[in-house]
Protein backbone atom coordinates (compact mmCIF):
# COMPACT_ATOMS: atom_id res chain seq x y z
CA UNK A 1 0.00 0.00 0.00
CA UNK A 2 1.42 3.30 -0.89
CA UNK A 3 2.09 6.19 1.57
CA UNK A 4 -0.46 8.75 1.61
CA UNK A 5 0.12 12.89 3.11
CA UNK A 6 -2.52 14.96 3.92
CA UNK A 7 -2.36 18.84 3.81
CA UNK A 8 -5.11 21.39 4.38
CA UNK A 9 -5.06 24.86 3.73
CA UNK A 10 -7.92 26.99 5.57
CA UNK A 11 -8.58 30.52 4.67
CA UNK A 12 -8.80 33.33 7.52
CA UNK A 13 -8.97 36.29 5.38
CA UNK A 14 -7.78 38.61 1.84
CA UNK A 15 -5.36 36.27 0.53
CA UNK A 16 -4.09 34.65 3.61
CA UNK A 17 -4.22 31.08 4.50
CA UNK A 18 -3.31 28.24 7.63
CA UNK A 19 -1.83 25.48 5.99
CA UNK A 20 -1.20 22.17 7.86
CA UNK A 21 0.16 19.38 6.87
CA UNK A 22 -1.26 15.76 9.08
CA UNK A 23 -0.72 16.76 12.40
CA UNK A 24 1.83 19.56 12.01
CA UNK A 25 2.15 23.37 13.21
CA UNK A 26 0.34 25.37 11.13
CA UNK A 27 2.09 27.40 7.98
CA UNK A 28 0.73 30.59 7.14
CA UNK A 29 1.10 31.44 3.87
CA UNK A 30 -0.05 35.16 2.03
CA UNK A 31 0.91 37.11 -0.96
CA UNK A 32 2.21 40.55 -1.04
CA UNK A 33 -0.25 43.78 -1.59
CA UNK A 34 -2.27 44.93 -2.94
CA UNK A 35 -4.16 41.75 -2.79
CA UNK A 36 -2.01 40.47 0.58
CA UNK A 37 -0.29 41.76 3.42
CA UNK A 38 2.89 39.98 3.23
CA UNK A 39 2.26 38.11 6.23
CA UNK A 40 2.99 34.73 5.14
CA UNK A 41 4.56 32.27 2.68
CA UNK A 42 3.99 32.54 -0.77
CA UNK A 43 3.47 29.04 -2.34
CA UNK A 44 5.99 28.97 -4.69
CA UNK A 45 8.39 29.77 -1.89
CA UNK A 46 7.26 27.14 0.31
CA UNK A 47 7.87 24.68 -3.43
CA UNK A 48 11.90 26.34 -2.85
CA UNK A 49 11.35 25.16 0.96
CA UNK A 50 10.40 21.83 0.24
CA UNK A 51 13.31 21.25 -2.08
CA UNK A 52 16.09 22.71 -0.24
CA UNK A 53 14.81 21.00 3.35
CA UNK A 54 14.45 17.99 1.15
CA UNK A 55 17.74 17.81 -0.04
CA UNK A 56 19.51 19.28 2.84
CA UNK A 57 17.88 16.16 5.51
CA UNK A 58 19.30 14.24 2.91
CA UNK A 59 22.40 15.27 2.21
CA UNK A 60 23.43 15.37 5.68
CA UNK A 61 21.85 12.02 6.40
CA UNK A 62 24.01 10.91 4.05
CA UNK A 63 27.05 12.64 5.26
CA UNK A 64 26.57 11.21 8.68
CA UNK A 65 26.23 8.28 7.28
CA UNK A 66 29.63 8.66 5.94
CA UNK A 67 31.67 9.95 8.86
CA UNK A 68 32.25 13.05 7.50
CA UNK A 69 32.40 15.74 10.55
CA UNK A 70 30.12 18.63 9.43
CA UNK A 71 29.90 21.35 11.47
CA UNK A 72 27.51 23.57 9.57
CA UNK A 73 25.15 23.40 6.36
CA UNK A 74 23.37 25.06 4.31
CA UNK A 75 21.63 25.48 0.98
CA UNK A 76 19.69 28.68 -0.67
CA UNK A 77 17.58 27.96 -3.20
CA UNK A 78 16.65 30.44 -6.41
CA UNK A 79 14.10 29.86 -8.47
CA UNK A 80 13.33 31.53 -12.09
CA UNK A 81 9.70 32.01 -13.09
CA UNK A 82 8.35 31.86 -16.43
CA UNK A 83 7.02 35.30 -17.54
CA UNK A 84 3.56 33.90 -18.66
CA UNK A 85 0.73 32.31 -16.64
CA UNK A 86 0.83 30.07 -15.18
CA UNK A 87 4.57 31.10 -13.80
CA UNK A 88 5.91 28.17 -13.32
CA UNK A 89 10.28 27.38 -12.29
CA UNK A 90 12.02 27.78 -15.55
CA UNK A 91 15.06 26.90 -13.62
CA UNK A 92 15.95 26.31 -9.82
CA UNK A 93 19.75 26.65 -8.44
CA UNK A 94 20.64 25.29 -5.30
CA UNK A 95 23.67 26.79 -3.59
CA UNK A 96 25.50 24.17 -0.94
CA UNK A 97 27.56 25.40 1.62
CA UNK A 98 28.78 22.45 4.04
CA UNK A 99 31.65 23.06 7.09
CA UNK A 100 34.23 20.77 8.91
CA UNK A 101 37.23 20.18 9.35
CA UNK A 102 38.70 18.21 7.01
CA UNK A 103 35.65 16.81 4.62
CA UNK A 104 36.00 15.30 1.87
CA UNK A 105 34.87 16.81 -1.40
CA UNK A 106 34.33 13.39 -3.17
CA UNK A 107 32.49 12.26 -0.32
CA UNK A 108 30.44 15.32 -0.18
CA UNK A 109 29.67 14.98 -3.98
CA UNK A 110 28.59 11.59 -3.61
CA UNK A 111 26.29 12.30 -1.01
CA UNK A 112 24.53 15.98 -3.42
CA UNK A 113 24.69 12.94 -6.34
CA UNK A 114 23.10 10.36 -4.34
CA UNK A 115 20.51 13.40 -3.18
CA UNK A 116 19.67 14.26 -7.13
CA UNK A 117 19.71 10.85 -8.71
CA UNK A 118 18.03 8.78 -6.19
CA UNK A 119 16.98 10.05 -2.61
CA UNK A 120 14.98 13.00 -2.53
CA UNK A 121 11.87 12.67 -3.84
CA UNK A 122 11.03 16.32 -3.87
CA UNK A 123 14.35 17.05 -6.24
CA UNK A 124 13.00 13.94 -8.59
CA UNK A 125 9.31 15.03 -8.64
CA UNK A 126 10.88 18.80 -9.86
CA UNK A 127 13.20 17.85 -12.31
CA UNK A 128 11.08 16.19 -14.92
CA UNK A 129 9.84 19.82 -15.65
CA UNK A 130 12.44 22.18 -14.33
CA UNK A 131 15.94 22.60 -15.15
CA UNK A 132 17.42 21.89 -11.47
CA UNK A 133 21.57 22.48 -10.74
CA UNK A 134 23.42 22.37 -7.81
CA UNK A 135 26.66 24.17 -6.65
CA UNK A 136 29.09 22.73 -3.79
CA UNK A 137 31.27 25.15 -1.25
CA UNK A 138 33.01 23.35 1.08
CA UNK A 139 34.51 25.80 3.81
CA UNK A 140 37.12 24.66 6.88
């Protein structure tokens, strides 16, 4: 039987909403004025969220997994939108940034390519339609 999620968005007012996802704390999510207030998440953001948290459990599972000594971690994600409705990612770059002494940047490129081609389901799901890349800094 496969997994199933559950999410529920619930409207308060203009264009903002509670979103929840099973049993989770609530994620409020709005779009900027004039039709928001800004006080929220836009959804596309929370698609850039999903993605980077995705891949950054991973990675570092992985890493662990490894015996590499990370210190710190983290990833920025920037996504281009098409110019036309509906404005979808054109493109999404991911920025890496992983810390420790003495890691080892093969073993920290297996464990990105490991992410991509076969862990994070959120990175596979996106790039059948988007053009996804990822860039690795490695810093003592």
């Amino acid at each position: 039987m496969a997994d199933e999620l559950t999410a529920e968005v619930v409207w308060k007012e203009k264009m903002k909403f509670a979103g929840r996802a099973g049993d989770g704390p609530s994620v409020a999510l709005d779009v900027a004025p004039p039709l928001g207030e800004n006080d929220g998440t836009k959804p596309m953001e929370l698609v850039l969220i999903a993605l980077a948290g995705c891949a950054g459990q991973t990675i570092v599972s992985l890493l662990q997994k490894m015996r590499q000594d990370l210190r710190a971690f983290s990833i920025r994600a920037r996504g281009t939108k098409a110019a036309d409705h509906p404005r979808v990612f054109t493109a999404i770059r991911l920025e890496i940034e992983v810390a420790g002494p003495n890691l080892d940047r093969a073993m920290v490129e297996k464990a990105v390519r490991l992410t991509e081609e076969k862990y994070c389901p959120v990175f596979a799901m996106l790039n059948k339609s988007v053009d996804v890349r990822t860039s690795i800094t490695i810093l003592p």
